[in-house]
Protein backbone atom coordinates (compact mmCIF):
# COMPACT_ATOMS: atom_id res chain seq x y z
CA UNK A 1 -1.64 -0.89 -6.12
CA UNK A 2 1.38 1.10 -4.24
CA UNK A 3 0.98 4.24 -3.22
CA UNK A 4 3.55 6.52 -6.03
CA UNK A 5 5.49 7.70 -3.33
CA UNK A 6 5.79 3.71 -2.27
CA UNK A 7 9.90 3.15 -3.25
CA UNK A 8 10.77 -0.39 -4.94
CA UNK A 9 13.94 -2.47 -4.17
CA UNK A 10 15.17 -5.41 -5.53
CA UNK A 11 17.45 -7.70 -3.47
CA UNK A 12 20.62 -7.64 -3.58
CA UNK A 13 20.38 -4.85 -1.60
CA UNK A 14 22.79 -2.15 -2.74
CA UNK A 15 24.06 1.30 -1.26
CA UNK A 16 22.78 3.03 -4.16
CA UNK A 17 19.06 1.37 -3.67
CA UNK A 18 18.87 2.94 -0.28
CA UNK A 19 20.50 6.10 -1.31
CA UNK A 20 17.18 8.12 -1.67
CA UNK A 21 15.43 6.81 1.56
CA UNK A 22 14.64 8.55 4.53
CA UNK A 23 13.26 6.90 7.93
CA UNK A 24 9.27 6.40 7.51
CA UNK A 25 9.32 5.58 3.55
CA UNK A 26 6.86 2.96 1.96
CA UNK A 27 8.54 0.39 0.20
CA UNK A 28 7.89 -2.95 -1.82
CA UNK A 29 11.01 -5.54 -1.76
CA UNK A 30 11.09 -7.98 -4.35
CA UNK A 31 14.14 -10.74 -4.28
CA UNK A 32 15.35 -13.29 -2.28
CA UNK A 33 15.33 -12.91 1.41
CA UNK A 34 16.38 -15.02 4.77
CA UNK A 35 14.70 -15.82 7.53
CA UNK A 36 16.31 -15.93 11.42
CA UNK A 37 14.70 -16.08 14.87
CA UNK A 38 16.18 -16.54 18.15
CA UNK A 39 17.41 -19.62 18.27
CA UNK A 40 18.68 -19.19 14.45
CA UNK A 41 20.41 -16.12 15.06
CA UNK A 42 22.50 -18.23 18.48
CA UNK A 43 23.77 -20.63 16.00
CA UNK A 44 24.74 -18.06 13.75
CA UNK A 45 26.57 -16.25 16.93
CA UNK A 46 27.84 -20.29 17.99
CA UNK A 47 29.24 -20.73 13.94
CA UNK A 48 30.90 -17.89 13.72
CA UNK A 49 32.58 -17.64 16.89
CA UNK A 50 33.98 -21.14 15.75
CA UNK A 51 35.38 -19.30 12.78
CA UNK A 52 32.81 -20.65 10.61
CA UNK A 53 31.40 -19.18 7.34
CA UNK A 54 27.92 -18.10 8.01
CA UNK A 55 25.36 -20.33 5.95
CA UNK A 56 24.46 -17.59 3.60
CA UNK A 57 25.86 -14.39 2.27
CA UNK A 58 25.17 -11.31 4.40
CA UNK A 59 26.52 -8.39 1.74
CA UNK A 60 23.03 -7.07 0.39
CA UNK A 61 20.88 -9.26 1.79
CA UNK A 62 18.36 -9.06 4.43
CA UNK A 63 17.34 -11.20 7.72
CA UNK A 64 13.64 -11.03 8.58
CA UNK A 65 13.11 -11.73 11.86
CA UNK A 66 10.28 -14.47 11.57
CA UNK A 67 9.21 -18.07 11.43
CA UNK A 68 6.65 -19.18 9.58
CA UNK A 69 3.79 -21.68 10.34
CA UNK A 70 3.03 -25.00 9.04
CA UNK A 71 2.67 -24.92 5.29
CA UNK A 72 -1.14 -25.12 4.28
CA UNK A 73 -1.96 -27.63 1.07
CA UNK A 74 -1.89 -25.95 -1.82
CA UNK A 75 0.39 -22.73 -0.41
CA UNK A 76 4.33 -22.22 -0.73
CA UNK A 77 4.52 -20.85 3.18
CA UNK A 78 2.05 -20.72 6.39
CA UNK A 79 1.92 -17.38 7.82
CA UNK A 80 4.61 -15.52 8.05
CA UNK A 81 4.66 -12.27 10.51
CA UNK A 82 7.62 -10.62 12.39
CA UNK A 83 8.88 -11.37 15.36
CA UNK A 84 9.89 -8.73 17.83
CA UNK A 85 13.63 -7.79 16.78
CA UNK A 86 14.91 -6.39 20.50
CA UNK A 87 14.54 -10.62 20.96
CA UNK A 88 17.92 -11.03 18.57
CA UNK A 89 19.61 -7.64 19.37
CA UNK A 90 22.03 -9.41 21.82
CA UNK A 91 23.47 -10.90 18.24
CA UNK A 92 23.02 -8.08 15.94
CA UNK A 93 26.19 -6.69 16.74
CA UNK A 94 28.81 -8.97 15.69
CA UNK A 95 26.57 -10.25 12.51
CA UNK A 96 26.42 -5.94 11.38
CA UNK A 97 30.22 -6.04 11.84
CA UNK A 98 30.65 -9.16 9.89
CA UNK A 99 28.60 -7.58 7.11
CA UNK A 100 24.92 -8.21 7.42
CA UNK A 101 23.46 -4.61 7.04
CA UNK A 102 19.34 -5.30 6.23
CA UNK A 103 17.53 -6.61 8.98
CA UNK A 104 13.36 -6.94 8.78
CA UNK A 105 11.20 -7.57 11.79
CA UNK A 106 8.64 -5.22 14.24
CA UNK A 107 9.87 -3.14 17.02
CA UNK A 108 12.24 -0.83 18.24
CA UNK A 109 15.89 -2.09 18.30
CA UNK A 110 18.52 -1.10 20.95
CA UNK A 111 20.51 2.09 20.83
CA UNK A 112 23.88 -0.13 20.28
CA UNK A 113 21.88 -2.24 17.36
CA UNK A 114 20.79 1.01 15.99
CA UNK A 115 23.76 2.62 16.35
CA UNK A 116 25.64 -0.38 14.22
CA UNK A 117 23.30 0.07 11.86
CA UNK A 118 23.62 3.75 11.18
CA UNK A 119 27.28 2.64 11.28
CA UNK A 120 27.34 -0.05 8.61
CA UNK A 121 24.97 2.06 6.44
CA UNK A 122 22.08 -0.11 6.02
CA UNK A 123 18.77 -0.32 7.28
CA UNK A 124 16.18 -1.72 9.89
CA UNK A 125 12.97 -2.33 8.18
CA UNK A 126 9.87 -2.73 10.03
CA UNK A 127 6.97 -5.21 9.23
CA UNK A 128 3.69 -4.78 9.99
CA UNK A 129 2.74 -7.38 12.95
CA UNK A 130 -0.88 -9.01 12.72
CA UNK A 131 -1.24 -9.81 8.98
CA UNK A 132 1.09 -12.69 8.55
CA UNK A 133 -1.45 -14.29 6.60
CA UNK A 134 -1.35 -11.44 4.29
CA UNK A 135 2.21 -11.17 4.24
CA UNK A 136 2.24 -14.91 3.25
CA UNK A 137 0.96 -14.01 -0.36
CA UNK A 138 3.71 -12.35 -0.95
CA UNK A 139 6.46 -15.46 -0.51
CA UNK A 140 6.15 -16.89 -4.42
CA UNK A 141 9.30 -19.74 -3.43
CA UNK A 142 10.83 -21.12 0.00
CA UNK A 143 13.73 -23.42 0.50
CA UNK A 144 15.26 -24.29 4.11
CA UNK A 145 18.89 -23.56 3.77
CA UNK A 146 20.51 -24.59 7.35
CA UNK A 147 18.94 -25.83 11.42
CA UNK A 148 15.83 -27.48 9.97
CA UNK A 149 15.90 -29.11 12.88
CA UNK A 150 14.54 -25.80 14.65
CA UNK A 151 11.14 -26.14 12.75
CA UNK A 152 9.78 -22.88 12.32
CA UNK A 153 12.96 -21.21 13.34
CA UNK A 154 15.23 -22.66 10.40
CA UNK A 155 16.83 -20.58 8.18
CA UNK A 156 15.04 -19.95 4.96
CA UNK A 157 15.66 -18.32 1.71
CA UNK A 158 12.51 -17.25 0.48
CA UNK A 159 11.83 -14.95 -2.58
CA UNK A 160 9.28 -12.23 -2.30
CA UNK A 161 7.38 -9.94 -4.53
CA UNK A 162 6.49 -6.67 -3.26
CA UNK A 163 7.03 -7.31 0.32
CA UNK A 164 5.52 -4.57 2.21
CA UNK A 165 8.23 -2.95 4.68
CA UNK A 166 8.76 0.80 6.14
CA UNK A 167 12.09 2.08 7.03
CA UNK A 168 12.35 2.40 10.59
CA UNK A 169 16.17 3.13 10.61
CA UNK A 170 18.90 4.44 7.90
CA UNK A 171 22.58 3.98 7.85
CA UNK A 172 24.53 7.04 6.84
C-alpha cells in the first residue's frame, strides 16, 4: 500500500499532473508507457534527422530507459530494470525539443539534458535499479511497436499499474 504522501499519475502525462510535484516525491504511474535504450534512442536520432515522424507520440508520454529480458511462460514481460540514462543523453536533446518531456531510467543526467528538461517543463523520473523483477509485476500488457530487430532494445508500449518512480528532476 503507498505511502499517503505517495502522488498518483495517469499517463498521458499532463502539465497540470505534475503541477504539485517537487524533486524527491513518491509516485505511482499507471498508463501506457515506452520503452528506449541506446541503440533505440540512435534510430530515433537517425529517423528524425531524415525528417521522419517518430514511431510514437512524445506529447505526455514517457520513455523509460530499459530493456527487458526474455519473457518467462506464464508472464507478460521478463525483468524489466533501468538502464543508466547519462548512456542516451547524447540524444535527449533534440527528442526534448521535438516534444518528448518524461523520461524514466536511474542516474544522474547531464547539466544540458537537465537543463532541457527544466526547459520543456517536464520531468526526469528515477527508477529504482536492482528489482527489475519486482518492477516486472507491475507491466499488466506489452506490445513491440518499432526495431524488433534490436531484441531487448525494441521499442515497446507497455501499460503499467502503479509503477514505482521518484522525481529526480522538474521542469518549471
Amino acid at each position: 500500500m503507498p505511502d499517503v504522501s505517495t502522488k498518483r499519475i495517469v499517463t498521458p502525462i499532463t502539465g497540470e499532473a505534475i503541477r504539485g510535484l517537487r524533486v524527491g516525491d513518491d509516485v505511482l504511474l499507471t498508463g501506457y508507457i515506452y520503452t528506449a535504450r541506446d541503440a533505440a534512442h540512435r534510430r530515433l536520432a537517425e529517423a528524425i534527422a531524415r525528417g521522419e515522424d517518430p514511431p510514437f507520440p512524445f506529447e505526455g508520454n514517457a520513455v523509460f530507459y530499459a530493456g527487458p529480458t526474455d519473457t518467462p511462460p506464464g508472464r507478460v514481460i521478463g525483468a524489466i530494470g533501468p538502464t543508466t540514462s547519462g548512456r542516451v543523453d547524447a540524444y535527449a536533446p533534440d527528442l526534448i525539443a521535438r516534444g518528448l518531456r518524461f523520461m524514466i531510467g536511474k542516474g544522474e543526467r547531464s547539466p544540458e539534458v537537465a537543463e532541457a528538461i527544466r526547459r520543456s517543463g517536464g520531468a526526469y523520473f528515477t527508477a529504482i535499479g536492482g528489482v527489475a523483477a519486482i518492477i516486472a509485476r507491475r507491466v499488466k500488457s506489452v506490445e513491440t511497436v518499432c526495431y524488433g530487430d534490436l531484441g531487448t532494445e525494441a521499442i515497446r508500449r507497455l501499460f503499467v499499474e502503479d509503477f514505482p518512480v521518484t522525481v529526480e528532476i522538474l521542469g518549471i
